[in-house]
N, C-alpha and C. Protein backbone atom coordinates (compact mmCIF):
# COMPACT_ATOMS: atom_id res chain seq x y z
N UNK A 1 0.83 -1.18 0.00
CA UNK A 1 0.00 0.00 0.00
C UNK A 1 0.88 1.24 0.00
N UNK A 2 0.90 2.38 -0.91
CA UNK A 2 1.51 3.73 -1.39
C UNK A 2 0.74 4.27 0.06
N UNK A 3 1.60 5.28 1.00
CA UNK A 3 1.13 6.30 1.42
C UNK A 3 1.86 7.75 1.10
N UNK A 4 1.38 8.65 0.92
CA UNK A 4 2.17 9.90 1.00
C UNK A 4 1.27 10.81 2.03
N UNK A 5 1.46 12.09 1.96
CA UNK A 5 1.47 13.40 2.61
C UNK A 5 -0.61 13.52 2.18
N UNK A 6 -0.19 13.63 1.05
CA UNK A 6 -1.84 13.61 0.37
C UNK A 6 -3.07 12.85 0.77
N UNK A 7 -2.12 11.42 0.79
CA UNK A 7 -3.26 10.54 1.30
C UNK A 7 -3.69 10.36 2.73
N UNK A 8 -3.00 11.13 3.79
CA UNK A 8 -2.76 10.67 5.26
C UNK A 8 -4.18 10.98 5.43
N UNK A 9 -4.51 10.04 6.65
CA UNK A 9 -5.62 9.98 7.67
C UNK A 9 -5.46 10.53 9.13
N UNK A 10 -5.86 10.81 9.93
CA UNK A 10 -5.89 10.68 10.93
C UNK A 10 -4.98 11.62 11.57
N UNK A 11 -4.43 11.74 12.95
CA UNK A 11 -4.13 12.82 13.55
C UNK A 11 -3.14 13.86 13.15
N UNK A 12 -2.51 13.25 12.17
CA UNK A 12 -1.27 13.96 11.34
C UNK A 12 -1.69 14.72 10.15
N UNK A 13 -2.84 13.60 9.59
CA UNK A 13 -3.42 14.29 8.15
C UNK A 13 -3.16 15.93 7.79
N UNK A 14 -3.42 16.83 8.95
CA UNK A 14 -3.35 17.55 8.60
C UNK A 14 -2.04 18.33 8.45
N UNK A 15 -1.21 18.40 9.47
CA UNK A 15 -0.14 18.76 9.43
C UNK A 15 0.69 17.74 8.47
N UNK A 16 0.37 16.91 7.71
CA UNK A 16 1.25 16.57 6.75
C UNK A 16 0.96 17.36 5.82
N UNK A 17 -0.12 17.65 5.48
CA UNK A 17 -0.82 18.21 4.00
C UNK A 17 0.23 19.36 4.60
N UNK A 18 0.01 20.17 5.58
CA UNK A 18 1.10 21.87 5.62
C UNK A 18 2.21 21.58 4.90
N UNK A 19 2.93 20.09 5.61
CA UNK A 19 4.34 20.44 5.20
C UNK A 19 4.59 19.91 3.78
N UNK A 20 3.48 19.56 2.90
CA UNK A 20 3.53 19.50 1.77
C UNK A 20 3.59 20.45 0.54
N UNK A 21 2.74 21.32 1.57
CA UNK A 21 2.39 22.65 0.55
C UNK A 21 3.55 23.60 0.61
N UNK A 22 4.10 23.50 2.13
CA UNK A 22 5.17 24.22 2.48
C UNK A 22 6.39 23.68 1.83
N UNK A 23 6.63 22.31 1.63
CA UNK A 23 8.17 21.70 0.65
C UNK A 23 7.23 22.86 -0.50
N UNK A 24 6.59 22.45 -1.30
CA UNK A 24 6.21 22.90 -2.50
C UNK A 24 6.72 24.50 -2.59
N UNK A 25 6.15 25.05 -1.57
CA UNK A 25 7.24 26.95 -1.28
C UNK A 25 7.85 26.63 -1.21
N UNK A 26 9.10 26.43 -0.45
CA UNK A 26 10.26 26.23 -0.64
C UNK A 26 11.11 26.22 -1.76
N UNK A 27 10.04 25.14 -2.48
CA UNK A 27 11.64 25.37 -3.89
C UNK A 27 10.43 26.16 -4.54
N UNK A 28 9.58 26.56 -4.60
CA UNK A 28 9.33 27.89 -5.22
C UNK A 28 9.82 29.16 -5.01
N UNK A 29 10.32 29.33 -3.61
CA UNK A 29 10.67 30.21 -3.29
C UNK A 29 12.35 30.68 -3.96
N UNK A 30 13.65 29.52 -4.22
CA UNK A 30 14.66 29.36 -5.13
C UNK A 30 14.09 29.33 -6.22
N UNK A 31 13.45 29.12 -6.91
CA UNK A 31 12.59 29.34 -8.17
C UNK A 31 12.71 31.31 -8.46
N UNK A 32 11.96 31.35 -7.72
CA UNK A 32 11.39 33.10 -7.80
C UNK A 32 12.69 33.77 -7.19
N UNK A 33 13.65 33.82 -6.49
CA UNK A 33 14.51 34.20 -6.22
C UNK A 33 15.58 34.52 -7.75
N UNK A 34 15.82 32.93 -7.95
CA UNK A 34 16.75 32.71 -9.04
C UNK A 34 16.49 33.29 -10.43
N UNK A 35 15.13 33.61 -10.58
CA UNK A 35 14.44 34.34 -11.45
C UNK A 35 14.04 36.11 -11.27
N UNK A 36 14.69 36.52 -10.21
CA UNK A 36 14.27 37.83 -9.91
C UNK A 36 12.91 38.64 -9.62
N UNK A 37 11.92 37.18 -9.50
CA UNK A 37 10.70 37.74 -9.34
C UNK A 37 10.29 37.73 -7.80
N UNK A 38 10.69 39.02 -7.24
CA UNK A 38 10.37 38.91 -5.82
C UNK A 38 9.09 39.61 -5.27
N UNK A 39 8.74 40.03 -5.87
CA UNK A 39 6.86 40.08 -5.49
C UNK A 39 6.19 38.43 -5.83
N UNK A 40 6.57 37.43 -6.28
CA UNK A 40 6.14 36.16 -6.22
C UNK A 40 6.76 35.03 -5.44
N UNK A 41 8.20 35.44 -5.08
CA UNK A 41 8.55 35.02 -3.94
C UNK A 41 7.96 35.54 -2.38
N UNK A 42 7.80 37.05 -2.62
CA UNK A 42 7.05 37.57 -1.06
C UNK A 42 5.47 36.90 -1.21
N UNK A 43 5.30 36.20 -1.77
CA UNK A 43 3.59 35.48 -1.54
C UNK A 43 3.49 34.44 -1.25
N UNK A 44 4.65 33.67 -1.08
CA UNK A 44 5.41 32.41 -0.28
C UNK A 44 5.49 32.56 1.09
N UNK A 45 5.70 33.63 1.40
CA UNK A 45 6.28 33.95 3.08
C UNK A 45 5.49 34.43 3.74
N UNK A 46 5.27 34.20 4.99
CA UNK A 46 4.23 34.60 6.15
C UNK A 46 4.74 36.36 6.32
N UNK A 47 3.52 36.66 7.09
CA UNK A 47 3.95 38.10 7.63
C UNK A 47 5.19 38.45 8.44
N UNK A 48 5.38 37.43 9.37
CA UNK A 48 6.53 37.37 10.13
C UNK A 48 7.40 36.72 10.05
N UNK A 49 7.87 36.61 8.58
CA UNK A 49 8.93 35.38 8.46
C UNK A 49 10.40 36.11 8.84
N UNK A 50 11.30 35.27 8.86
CA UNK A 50 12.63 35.66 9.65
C UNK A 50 13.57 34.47 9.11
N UNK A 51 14.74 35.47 8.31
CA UNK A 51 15.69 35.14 7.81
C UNK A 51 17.03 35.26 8.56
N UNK A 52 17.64 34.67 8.46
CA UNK A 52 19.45 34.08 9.19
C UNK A 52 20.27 33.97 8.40
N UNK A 53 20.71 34.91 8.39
CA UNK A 53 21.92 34.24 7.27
C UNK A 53 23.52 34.85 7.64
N UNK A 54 24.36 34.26 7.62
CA UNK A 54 25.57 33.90 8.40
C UNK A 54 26.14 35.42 8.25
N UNK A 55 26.80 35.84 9.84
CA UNK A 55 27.05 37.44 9.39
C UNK A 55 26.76 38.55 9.18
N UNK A 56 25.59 38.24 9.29
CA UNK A 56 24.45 39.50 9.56
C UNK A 56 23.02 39.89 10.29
N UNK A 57 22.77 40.62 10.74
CA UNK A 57 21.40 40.95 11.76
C UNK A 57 20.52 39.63 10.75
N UNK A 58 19.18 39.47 12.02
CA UNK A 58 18.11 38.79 11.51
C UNK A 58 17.19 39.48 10.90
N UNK A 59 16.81 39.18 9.54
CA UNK A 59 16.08 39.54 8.58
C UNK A 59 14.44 39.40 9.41
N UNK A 60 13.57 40.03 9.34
CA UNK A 60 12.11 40.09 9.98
C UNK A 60 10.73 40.85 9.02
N UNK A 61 10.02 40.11 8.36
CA UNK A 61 9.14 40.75 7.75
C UNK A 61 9.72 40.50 6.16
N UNK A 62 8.37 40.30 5.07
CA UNK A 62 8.73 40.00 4.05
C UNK A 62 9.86 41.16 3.11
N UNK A 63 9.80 42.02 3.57
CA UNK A 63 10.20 43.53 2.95
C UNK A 63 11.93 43.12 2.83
N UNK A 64 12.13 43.34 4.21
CA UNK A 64 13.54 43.20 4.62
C UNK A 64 14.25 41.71 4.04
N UNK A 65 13.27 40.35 4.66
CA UNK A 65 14.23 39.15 3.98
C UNK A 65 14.33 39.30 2.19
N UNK A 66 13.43 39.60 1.60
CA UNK A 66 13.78 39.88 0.49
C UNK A 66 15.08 40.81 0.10
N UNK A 67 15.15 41.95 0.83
CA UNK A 67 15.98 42.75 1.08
C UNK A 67 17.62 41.75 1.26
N UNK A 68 17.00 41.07 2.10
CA UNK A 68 18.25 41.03 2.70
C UNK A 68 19.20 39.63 2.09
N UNK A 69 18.25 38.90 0.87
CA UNK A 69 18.65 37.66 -0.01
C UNK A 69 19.02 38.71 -1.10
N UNK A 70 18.41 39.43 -1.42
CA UNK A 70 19.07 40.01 -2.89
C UNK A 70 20.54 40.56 -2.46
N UNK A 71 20.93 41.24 -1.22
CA UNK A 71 21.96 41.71 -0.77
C UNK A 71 22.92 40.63 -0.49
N UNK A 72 22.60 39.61 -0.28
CA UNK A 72 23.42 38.41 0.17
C UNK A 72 23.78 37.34 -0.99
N UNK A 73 23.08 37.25 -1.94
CA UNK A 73 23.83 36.57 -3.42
C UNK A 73 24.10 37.19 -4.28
N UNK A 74 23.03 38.24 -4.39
CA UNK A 74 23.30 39.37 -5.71
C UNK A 74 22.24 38.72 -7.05
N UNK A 75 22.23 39.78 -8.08
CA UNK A 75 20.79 39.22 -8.28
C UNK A 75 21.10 38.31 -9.53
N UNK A 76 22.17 37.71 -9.77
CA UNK A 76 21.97 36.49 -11.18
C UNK A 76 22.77 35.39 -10.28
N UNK A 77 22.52 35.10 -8.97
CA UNK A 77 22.96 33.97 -8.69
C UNK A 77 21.93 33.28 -8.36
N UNK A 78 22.19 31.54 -8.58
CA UNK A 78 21.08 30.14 -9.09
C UNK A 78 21.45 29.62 -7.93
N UNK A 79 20.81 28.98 -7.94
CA UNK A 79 20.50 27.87 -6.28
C UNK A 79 20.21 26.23 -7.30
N UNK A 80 21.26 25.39 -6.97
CA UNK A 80 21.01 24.24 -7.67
C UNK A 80 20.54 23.14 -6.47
N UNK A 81 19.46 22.79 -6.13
CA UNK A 81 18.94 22.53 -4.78
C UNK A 81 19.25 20.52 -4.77
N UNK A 82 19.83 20.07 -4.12
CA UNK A 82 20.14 18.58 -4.26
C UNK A 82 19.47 17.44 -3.51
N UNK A 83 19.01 18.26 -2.38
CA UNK A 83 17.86 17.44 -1.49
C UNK A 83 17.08 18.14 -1.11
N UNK A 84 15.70 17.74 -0.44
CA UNK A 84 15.11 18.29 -0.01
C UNK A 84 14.31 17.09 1.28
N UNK A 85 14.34 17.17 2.44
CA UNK A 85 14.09 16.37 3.43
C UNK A 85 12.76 17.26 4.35
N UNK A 86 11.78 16.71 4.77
CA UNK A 86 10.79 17.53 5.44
C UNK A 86 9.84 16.57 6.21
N UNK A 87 9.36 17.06 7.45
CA UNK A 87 8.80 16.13 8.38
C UNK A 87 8.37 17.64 9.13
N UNK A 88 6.87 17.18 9.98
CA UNK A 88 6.47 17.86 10.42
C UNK A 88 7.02 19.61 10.75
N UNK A 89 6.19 20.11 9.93
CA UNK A 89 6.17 21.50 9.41
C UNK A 89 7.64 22.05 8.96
N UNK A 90 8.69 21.20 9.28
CA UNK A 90 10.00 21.48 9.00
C UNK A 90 10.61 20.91 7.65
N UNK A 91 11.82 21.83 7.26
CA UNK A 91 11.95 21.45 5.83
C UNK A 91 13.41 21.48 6.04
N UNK A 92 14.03 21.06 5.34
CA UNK A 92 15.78 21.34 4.86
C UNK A 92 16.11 21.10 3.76
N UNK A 93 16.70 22.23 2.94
CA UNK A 93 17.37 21.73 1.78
C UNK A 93 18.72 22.27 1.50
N UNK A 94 19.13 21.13 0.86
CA UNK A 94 20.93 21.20 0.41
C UNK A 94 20.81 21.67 -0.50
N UNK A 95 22.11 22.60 -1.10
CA UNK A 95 22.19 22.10 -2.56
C UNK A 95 23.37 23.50 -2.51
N UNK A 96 23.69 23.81 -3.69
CA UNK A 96 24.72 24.72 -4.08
C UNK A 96 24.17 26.51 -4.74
N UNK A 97 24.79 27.50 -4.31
CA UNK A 97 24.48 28.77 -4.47
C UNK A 97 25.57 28.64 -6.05
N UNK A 98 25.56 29.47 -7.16
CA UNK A 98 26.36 29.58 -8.16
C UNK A 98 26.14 30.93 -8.52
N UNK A 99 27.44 31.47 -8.34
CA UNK A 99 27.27 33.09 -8.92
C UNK A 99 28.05 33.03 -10.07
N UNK A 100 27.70 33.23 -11.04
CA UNK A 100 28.13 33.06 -12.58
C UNK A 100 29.09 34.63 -12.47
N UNK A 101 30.53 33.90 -13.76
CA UNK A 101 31.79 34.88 -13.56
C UNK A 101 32.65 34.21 -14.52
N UNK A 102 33.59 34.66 -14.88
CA UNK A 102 34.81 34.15 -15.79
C UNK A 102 35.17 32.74 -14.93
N UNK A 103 34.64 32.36 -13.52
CA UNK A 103 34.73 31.31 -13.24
C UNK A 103 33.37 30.94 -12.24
N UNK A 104 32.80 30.19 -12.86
CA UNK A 104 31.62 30.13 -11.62
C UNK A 104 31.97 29.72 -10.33
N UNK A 105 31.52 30.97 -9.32
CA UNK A 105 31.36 30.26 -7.76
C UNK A 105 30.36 29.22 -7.60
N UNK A 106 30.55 28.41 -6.53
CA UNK A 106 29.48 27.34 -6.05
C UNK A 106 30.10 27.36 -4.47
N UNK A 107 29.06 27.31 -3.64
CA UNK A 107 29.24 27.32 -2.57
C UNK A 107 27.89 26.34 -1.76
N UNK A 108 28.60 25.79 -1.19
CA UNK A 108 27.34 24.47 -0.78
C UNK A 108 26.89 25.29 0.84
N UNK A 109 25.09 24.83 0.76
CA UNK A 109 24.74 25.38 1.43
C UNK A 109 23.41 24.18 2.50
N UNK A 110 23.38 24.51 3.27
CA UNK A 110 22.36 24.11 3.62
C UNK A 110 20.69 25.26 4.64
N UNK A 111 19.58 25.28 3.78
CA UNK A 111 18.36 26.08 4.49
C UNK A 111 17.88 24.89 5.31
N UNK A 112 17.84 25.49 6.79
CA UNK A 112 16.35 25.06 7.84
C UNK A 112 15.72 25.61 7.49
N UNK A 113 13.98 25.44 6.96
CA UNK A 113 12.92 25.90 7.01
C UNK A 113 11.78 25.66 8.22
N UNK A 114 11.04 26.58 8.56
CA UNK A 114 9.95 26.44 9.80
C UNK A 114 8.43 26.75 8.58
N UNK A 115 7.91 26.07 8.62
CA UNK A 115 6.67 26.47 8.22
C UNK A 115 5.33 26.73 8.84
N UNK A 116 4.74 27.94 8.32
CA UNK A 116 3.29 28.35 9.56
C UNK A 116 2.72 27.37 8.84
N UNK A 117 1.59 27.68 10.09
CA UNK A 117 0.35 26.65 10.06
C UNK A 117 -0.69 27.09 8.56
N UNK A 118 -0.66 28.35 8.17
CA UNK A 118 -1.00 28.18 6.99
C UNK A 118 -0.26 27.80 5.93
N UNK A 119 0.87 27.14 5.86
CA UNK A 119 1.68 26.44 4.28
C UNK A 119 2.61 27.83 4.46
N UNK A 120 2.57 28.93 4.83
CA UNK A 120 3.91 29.87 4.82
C UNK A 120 5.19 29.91 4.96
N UNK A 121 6.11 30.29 4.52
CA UNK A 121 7.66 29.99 5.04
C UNK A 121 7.70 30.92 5.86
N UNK A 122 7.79 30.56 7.09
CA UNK A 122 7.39 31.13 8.45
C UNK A 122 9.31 31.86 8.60
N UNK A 123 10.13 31.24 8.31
CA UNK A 123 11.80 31.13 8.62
C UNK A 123 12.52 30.21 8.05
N UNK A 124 13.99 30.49 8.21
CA UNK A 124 14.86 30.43 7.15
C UNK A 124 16.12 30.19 7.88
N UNK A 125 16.70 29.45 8.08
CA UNK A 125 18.18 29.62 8.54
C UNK A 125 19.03 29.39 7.54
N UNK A 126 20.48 30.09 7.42
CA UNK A 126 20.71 29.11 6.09
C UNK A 126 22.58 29.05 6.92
N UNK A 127 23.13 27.62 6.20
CA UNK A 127 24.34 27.36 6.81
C UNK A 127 25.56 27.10 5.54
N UNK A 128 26.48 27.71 5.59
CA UNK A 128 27.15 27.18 4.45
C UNK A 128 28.22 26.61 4.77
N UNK A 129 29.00 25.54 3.62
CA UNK A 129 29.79 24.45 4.19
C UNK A 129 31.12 25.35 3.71
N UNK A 130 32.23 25.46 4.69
CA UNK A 130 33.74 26.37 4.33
C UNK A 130 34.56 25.26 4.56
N UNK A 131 35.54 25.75 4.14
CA UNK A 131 36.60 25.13 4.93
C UNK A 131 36.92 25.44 6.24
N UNK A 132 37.57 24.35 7.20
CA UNK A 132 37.67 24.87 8.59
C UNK A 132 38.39 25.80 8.63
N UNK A 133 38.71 26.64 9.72
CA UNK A 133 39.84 28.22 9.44
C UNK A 133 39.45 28.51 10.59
N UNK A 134 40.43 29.42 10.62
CA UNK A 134 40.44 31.11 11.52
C UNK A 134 40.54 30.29 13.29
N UNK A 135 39.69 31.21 14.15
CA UNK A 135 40.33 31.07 15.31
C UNK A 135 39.88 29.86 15.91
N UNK A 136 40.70 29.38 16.56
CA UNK A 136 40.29 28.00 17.13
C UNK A 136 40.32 26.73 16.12
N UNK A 137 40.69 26.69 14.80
CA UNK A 137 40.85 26.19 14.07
C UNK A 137 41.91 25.33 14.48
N UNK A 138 41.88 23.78 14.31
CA UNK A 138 43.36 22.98 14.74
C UNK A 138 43.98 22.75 13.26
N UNK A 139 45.17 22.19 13.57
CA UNK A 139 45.42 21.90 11.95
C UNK A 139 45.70 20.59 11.96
């Protein structure tokens, strides 16, 4: 017997269907980003969504995280997304940032997503993979 998200019964039913609709934002949301359409990415995100991103204040409200992703890749860089894992209202996806150049950057990344109870991308953490370095670094 097939079960998915769609078909669930019973006490979860519902909160599976969220985090279905909510994976589905998600990579819409790298979709509309990667495409520069950010009035269709801000219709993805809750009123109070809240962005993290390494190095800088927390992003709050659709205005600003938009704000504050266009400032943080710049606007012709692609998100090549490689997984996507999600379980109750929570999401994560891997995959690589690419800023196109006489040599393309790629920088591997990983987003926590929180999703509201209406299917919204409620928050955002995002983590990127470096090399180890700097202080406290062993060799």
């Amino acid at each position: 017997m097939h079960t998915d998200a769609w078909a669930s019964t019973g006490p979860n039913a519902v909160g599976d269907l969220v985090t279905a609709a909510g994976t589905d934002h998600v990579r819409l949301v790298y979709d509309y980003l990667d495409a520069g359409d950010l009035d269709a990415c801000a219709s993805l995100l809750h009123d109070r969504v809240e962005l993290e991103l390494p190095g800088v204040p927390t992003a709050r409200g659709r205005a600003a995280v938009l704000r504050a992703h266009r400032d943080h890749t710049g606007p012709r860089t692609r998100h090549e997304i490689d997984r996507v894992v999600a379980h109750d209202r929570s999401i994560v996806a891997a995959g690589r940032r690419i800023t196109p150049g006489p040599e393309d950057t790629c920088l591997r990344f990983v987003d926590l997503f929180r999703i509201a109870d209406d299917g919204m991308v409620e928050s955002c953490t995002r983590y990127y993979h470096t090399e180890p370095g700097g202080p406290g670094a062993r060799p």
